[in-house]
N, C-alpha and C. Protein backbone atom coordinates (compact mmCIF):
# COMPACT_ATOMS: atom_id res chain seq x y z
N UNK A 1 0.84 -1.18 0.00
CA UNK A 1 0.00 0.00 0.00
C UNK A 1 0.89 1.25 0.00
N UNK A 2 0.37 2.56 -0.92
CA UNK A 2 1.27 3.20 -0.99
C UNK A 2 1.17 4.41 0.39
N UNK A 3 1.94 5.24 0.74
CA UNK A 3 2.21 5.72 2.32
C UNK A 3 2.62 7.26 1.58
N UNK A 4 1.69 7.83 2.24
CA UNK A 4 1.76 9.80 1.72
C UNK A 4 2.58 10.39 2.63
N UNK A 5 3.40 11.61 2.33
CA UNK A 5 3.67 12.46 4.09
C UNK A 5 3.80 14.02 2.99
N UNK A 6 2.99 14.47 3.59
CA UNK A 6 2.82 15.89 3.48
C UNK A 6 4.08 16.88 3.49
N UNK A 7 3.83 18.02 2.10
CA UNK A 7 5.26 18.11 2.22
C UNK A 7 5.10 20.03 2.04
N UNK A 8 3.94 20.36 2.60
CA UNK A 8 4.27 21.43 2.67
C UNK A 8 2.46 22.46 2.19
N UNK A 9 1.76 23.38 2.77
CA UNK A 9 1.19 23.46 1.76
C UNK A 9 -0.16 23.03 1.00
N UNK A 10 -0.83 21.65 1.50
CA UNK A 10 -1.56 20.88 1.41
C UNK A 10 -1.04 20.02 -0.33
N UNK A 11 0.03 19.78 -0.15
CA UNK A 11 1.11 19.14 -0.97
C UNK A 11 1.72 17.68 -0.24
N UNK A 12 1.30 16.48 -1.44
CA UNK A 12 1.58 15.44 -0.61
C UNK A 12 2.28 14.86 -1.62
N UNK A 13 3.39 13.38 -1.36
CA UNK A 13 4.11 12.68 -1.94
C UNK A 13 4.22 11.24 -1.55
N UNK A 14 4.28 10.16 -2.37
CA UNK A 14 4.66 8.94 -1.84
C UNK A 14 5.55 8.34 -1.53
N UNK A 15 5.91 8.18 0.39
CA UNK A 15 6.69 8.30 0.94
C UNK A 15 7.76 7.30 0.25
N UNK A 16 7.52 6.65 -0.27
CA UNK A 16 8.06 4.92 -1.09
C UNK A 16 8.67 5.22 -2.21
N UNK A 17 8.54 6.47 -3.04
CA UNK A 17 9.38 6.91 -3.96
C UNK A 17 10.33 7.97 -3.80
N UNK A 18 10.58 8.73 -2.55
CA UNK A 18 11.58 9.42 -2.17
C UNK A 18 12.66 8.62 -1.78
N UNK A 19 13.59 9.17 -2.99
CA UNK A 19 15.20 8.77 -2.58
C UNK A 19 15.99 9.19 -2.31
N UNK A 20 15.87 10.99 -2.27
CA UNK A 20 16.81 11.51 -0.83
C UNK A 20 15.84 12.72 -0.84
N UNK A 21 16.09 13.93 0.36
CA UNK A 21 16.10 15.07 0.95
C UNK A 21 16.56 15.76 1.11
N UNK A 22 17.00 16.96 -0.10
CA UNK A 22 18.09 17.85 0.25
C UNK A 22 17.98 19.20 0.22
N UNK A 23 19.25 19.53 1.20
CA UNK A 23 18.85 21.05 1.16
C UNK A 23 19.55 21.72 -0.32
N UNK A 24 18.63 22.71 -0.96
CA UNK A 24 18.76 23.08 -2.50
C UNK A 24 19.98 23.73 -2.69
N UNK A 25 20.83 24.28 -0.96
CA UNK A 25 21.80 26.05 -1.61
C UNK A 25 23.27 25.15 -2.15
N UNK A 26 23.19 23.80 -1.75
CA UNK A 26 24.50 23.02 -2.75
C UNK A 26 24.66 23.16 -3.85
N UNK A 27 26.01 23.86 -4.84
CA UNK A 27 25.67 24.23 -6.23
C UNK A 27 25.49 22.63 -7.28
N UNK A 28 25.83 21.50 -6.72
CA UNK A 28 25.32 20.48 -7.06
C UNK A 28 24.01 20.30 -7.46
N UNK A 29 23.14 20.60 -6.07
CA UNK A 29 21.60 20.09 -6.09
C UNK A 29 21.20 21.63 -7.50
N UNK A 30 21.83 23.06 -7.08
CA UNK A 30 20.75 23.53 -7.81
C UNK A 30 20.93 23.30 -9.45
N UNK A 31 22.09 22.98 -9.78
CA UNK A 31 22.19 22.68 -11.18
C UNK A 31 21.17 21.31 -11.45
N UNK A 32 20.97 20.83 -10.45
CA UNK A 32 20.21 19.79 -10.66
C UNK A 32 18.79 20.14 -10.61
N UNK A 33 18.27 21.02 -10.17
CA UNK A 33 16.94 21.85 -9.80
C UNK A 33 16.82 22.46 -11.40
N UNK A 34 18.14 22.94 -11.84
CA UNK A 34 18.36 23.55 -13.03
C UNK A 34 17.81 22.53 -14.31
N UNK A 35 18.14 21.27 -14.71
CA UNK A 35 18.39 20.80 -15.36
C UNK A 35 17.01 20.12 -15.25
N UNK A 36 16.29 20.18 -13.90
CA UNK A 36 14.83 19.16 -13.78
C UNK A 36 14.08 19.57 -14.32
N UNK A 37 13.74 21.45 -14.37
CA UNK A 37 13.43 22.42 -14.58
C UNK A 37 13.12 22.79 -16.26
N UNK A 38 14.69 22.46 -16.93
CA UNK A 38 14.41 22.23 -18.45
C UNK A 38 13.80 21.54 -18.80
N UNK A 39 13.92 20.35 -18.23
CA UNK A 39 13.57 18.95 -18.69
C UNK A 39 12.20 18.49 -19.11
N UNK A 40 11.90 19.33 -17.78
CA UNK A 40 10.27 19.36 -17.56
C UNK A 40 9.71 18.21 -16.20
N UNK A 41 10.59 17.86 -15.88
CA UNK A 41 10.81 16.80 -14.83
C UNK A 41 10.96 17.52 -13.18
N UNK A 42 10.88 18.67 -13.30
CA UNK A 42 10.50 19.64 -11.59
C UNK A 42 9.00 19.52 -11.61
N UNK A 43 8.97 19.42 -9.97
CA UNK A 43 7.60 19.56 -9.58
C UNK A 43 7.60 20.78 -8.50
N UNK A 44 7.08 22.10 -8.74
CA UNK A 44 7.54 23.14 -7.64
C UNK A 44 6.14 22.67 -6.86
N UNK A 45 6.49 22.37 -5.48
CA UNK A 45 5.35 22.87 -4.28
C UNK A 45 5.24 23.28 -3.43
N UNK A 46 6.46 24.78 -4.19
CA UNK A 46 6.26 25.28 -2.97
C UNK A 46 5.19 26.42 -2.43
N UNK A 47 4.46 26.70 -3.65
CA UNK A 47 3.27 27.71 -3.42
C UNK A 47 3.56 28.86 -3.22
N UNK A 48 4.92 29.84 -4.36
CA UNK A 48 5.48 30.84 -4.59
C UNK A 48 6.45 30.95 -3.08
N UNK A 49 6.51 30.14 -2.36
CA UNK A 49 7.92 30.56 -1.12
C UNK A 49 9.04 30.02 -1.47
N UNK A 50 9.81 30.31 -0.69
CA UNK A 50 11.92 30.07 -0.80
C UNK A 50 11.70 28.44 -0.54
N UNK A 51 12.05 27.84 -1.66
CA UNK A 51 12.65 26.16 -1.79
C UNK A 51 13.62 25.92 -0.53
N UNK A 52 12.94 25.53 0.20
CA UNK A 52 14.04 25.04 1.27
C UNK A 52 14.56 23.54 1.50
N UNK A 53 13.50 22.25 0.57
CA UNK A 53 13.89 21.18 0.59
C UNK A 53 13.63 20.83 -1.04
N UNK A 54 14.70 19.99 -1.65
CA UNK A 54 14.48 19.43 -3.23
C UNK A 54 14.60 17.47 -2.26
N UNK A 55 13.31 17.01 -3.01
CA UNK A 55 13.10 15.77 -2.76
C UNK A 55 13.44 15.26 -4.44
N UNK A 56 13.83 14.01 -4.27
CA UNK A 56 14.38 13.17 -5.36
C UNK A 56 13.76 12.05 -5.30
N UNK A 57 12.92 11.62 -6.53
CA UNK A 57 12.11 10.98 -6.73
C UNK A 57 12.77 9.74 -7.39
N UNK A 58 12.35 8.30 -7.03
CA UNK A 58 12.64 6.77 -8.03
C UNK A 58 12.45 7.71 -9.50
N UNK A 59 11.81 8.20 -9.98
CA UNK A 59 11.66 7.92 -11.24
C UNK A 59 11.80 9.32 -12.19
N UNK A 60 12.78 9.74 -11.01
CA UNK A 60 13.81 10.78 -11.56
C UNK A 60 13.11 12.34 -11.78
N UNK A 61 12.17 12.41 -11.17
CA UNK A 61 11.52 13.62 -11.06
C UNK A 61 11.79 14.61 -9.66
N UNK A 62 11.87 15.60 -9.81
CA UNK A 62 12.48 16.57 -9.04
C UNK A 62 11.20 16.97 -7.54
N UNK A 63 10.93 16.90 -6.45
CA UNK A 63 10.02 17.80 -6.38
C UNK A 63 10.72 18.68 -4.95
N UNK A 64 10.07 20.44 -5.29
CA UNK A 64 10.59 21.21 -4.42
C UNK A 64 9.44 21.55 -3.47
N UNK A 65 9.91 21.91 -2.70
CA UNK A 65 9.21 21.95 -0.82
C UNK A 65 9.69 23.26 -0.46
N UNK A 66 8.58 24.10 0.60
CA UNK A 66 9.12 25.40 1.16
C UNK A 66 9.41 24.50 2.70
N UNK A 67 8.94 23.38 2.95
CA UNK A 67 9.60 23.17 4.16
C UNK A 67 10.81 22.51 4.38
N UNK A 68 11.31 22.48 5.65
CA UNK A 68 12.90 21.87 5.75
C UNK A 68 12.95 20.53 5.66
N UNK A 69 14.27 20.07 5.28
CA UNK A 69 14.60 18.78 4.64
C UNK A 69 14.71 17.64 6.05
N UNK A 70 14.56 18.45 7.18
CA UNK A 70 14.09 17.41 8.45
C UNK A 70 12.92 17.69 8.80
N UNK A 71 12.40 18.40 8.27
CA UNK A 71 10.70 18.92 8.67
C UNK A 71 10.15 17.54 8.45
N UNK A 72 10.31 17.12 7.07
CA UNK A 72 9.51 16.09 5.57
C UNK A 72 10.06 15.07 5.95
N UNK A 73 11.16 14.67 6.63
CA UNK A 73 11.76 13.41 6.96
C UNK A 73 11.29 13.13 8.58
N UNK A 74 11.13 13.57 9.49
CA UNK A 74 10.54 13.38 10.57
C UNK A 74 9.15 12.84 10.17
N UNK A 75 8.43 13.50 9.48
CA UNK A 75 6.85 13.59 9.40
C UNK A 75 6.58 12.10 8.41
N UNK A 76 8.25 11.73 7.67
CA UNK A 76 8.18 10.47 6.68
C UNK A 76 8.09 9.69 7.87
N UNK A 77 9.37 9.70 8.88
CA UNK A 77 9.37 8.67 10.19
C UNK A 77 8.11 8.57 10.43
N UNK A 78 7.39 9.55 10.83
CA UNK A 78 6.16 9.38 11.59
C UNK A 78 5.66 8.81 11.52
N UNK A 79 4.92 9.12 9.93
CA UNK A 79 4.25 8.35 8.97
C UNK A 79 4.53 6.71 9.51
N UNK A 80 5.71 6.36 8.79
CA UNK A 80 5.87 5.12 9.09
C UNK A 80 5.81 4.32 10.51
N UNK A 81 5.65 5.06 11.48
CA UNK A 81 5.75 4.28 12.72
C UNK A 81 4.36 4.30 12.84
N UNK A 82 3.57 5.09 12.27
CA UNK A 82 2.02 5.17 12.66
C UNK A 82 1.51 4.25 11.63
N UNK A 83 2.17 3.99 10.53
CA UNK A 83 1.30 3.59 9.39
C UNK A 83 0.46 3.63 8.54
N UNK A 84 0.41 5.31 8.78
CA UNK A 84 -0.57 6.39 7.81
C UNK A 84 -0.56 7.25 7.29
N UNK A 85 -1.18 7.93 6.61
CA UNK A 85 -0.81 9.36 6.61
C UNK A 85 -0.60 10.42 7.68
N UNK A 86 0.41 11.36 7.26
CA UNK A 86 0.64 12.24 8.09
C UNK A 86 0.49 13.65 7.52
N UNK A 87 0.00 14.69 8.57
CA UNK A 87 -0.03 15.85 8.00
C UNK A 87 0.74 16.33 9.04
């Protein structure tokens, strides 16, 4: 069954396809924000605020978050210890 955790926003994701959490100001990640962006492969959610977390998706899709990159990972833990969704 697939497992949601809220990522900002009334913006949700499946916790099962996030493959990392990062913070964006690495000039690594943003060329990579850069390049998702062309591609057509970014998902912005952050609802016009400052990107503070880029989540990395299995299937290579970008998505950006105004909340912090332990905000979305706590609330993933959560999720999983509860076994539900989390807001």
């Amino acid at each position: 069954m697939s497992r949601f955790v809220h990522i900002g926003y009334g913006n949700i994701v499946n916790s099962d396809k996030i493959t990392a959490i990062v913070n964006p100001d690495a000039a690594p990640v943003k060329r990579m924000v850069q390049t998702a962006k062309e591609n057509g492969t970014a998902i912005d959610a952050t609802q016009g605020r400052k990107t503070k977390a880029v989540l990395v998706m299995t299937e290579g899709q970008i998505v950006l978050s105004a909340l912090l990159p332990d905000t979305i990972a706590a609330r993933a833990q959560e999720q999983d210890k509860n076994g539900g969704m989390n807001g």
